[in-house]
Protein backbone atom coordinates (compact mmCIF):
# COMPACT_ATOMS: atom_id res chain seq x y z
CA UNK A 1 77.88 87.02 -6.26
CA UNK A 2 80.12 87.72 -3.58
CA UNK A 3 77.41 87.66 -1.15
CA UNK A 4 76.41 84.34 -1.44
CA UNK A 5 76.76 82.37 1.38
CA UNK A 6 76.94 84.90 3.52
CA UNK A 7 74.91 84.12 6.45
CA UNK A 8 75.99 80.24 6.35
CA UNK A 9 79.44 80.66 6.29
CA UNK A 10 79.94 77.15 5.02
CA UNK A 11 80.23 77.32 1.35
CA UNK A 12 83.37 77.65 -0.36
CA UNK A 13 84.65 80.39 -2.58
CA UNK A 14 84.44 79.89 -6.40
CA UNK A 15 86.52 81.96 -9.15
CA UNK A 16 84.27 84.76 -9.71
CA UNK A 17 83.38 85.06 -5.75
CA UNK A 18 87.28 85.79 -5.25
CA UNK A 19 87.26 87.94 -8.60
CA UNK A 20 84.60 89.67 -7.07
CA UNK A 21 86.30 90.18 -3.89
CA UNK A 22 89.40 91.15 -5.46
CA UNK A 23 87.72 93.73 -7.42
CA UNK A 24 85.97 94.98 -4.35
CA UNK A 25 89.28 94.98 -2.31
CA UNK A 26 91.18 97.24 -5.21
CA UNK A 27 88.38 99.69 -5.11
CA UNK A 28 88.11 100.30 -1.18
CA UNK A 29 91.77 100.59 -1.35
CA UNK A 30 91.95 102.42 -4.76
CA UNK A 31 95.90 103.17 -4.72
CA UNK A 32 95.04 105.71 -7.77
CA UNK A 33 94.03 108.48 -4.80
CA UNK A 34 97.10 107.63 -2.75
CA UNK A 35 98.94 109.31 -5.52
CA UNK A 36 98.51 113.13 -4.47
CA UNK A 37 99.02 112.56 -0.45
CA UNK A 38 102.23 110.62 -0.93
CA UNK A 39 103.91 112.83 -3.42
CA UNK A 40 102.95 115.62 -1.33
CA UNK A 41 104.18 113.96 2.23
CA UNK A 42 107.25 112.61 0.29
CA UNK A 43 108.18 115.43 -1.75
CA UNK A 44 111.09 116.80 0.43
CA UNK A 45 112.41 113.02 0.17
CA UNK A 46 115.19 111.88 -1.88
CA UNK A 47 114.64 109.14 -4.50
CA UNK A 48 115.81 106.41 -2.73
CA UNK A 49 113.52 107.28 0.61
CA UNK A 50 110.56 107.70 -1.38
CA UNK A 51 111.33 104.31 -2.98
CA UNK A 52 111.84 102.53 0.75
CA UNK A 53 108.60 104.31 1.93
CA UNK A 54 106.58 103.01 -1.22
CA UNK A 55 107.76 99.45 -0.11
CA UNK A 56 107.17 99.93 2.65
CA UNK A 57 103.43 101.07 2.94
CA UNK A 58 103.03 98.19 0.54
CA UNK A 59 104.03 95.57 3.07
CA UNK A 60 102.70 96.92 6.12
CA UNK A 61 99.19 97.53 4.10
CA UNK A 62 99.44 93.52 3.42
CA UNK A 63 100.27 92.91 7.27
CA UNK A 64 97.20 94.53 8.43
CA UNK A 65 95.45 92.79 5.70
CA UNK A 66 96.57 89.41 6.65
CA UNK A 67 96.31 89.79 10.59
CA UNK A 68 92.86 91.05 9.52
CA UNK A 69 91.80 87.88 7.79
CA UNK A 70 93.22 85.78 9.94
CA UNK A 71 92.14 87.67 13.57
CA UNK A 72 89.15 89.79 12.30
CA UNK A 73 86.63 87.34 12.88
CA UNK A 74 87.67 86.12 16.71
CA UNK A 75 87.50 90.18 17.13
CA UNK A 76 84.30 90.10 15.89
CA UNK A 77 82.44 87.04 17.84
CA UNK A 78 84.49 87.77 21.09
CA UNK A 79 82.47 91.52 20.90
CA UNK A 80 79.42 89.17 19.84
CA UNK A 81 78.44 90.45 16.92
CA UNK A 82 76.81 88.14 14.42
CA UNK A 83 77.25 88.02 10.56
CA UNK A 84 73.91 90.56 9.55
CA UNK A 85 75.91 93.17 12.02
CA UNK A 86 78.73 92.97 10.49
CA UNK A 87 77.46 93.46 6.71
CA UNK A 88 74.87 96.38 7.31
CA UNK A 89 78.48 98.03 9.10
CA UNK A 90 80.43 97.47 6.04
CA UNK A 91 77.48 98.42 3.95
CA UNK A 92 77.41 101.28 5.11
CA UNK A 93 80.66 102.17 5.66
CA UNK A 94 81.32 101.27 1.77
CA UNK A 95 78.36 102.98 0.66
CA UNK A 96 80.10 105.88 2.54
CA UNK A 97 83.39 105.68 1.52
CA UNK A 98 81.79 105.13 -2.35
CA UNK A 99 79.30 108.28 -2.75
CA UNK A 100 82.40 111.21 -2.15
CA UNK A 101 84.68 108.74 -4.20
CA UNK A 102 82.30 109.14 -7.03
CA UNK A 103 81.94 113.01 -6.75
CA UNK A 104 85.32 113.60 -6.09
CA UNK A 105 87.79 114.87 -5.14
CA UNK A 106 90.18 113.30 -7.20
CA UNK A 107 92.60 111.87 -4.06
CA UNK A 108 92.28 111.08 -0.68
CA UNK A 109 92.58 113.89 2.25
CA UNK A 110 96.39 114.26 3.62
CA UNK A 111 96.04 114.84 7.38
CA UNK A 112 97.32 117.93 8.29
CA UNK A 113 100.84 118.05 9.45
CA UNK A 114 101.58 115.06 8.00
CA UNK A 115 104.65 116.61 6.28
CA UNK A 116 107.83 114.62 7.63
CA UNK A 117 111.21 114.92 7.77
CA UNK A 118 112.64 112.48 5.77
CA UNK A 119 114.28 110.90 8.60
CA UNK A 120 110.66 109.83 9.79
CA UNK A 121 109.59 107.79 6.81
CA UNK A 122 108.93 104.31 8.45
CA UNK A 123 106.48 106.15 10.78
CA UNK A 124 105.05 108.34 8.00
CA UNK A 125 104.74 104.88 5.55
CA UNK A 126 102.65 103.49 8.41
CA UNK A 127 100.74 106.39 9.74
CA UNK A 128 99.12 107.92 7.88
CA UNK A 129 99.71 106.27 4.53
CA UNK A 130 99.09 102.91 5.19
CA UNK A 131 96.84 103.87 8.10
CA UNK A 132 94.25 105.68 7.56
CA UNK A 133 94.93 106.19 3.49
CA UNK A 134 95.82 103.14 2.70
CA UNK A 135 93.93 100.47 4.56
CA UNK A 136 91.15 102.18 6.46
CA UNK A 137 87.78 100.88 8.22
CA UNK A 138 86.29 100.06 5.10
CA UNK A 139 89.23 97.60 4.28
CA UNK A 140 89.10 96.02 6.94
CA UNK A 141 85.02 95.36 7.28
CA UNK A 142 85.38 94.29 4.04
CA UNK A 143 88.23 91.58 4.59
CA UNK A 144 86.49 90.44 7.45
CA UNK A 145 83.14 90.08 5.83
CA UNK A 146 84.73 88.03 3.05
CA UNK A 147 86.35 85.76 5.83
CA UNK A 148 83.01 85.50 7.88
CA UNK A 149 81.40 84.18 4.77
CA UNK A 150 83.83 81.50 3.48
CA UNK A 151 85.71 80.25 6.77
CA UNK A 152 88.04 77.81 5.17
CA UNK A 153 91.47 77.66 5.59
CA UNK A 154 92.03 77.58 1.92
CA UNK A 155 89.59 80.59 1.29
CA UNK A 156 90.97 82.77 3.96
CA UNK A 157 94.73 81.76 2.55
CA UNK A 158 92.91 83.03 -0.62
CA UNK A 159 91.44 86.15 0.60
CA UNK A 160 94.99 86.82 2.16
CA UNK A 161 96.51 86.02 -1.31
CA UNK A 162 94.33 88.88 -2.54
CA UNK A 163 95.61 91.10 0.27
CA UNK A 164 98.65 90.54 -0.81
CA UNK A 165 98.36 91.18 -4.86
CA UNK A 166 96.64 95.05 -3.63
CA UNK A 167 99.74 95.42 -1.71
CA UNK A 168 101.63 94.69 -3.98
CA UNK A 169 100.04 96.82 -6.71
CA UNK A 170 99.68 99.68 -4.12
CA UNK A 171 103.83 99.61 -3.83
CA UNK A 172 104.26 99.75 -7.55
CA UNK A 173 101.59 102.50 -7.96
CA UNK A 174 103.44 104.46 -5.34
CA UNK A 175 107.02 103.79 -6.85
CA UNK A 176 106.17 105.22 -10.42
CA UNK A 177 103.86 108.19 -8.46
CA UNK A 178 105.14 110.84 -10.73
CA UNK A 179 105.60 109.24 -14.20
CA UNK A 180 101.49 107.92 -13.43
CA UNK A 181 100.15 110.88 -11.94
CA UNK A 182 102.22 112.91 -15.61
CA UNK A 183 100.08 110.13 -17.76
CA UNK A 184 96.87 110.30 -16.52
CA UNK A 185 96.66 113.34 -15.04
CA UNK A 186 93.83 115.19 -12.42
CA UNK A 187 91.31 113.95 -15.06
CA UNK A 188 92.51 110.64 -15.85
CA UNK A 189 92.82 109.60 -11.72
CA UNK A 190 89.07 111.47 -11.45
CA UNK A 191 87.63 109.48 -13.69
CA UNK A 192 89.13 105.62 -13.05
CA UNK A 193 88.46 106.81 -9.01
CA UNK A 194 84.37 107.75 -9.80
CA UNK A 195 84.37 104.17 -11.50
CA UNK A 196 86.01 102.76 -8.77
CA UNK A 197 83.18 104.27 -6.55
CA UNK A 198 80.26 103.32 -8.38
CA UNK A 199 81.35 99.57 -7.79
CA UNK A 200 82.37 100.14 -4.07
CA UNK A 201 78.32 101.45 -4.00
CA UNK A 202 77.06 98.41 -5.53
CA UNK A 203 78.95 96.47 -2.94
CA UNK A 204 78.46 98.36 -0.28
CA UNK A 205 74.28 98.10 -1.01
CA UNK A 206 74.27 94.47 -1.80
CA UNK A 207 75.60 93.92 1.87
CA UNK A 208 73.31 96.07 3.28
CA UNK A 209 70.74 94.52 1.96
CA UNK A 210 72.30 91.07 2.80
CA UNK A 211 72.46 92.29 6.36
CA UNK A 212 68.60 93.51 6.22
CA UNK A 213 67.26 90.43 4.71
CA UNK A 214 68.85 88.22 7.41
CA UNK A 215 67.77 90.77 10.39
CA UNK A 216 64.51 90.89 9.19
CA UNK A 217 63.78 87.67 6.76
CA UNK A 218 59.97 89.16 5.52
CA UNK A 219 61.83 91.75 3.64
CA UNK A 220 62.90 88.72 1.10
């Protein structure tokens, strides 16, 4: 599991602990529910905008990713919070971010205004569809859990090798938007996002109760 280890930080991460992860980091992100907020921001855009601002909130979503991996932790112990902390937050905040996911609705909330002129699209590919919709609080607890557990340089080069696969498959999901969102349509993106929050639950609960046993040991 992708917990193991978690309160050591000294093991190394095996195949199905990154698989894990790499599941886990797909589903917080879920690109599927970017798909109504960025065709409606970017629907005023011509094609090759829309194209440049779908690159673009794939790198800068791999940025924060990396910087995440790289910095989270110092953030972390220079605010001196220890490891049980941190995965009873991201619990919680998965667990969060997982119930609504599974109940719908069927994309993530556009902030209001968020309409630009296409002139604005390397601010509007940053905020808000990188930031918040793209790579949000739960991302990064999540990244920085991951990193807090398996503190190698070659696991955290991992972890930011995963970053940068979502990215990348957040990009291409936002490139072919319109042919996807045609395919699968409201039900098709409902369903593959309520599966997506089912396993963000099951993550989200097995750090909380990571967090819980190490806080208060007579609970294992």
């Amino acid at each position: 599991m992708v917990f193991t280890g978690l309160a050591s930080g000294t093991m190394e991460m095996s195949f199905t602990q990154l698989l894990t992860a790499s599941l886990g980091l797909v589903a917080i992100v879920n690109p599927l529910l970017l798909l109504g907020p960025f065709l409606t921001i970017t629907k005023d855009y011509p094609d090759d905008i829309r194209n440049r601002t779908a690159r673009r909130v794939g790198l800068v979503a791999f940025v924060v990713m990396a910087l995440t991996a790289w910095l989270g932790k110092g953030v972390l112990f220079f605010f001196g919070l220890g490891v049980p902390q941190l995965q009873m937050a991201a619990g919680l905040v998965l667990l969060l971010l997982g119930v609504p996911m599974f109940q719908g609705p069927a994309s993530k909330v556009v902030p209001e205004g968020s309409e630009s002129d296409p002139s604005q699209w390397r601010s509007t590919a940053v905020v808000p569809l990188t930031i918040p919709l793209s790579v949000g609080a739960g991302t990064m607890a999540f990244v920085i859990t991951q990193t807090v557990a398996f503190p190698g340089v070659r696991d955290i080069a991992a972890i930011t090798g995963v970053g940068f696969a979502v990215a990348v498959l957040v990009a291409l999901v936002l490139l072919f938007a319109g042919p996807i969102k045609r395919v699968l349509g409201n039900v098709g993106v409902s369903v593959l996002s309520r599966i997506m929050g089912i396993l963000l639950m099951a993550l989200g609960f097995g750090l909380l109760t990571a967090g819980l046993r190490e806080l208060l040991p007579g609970l294992a």
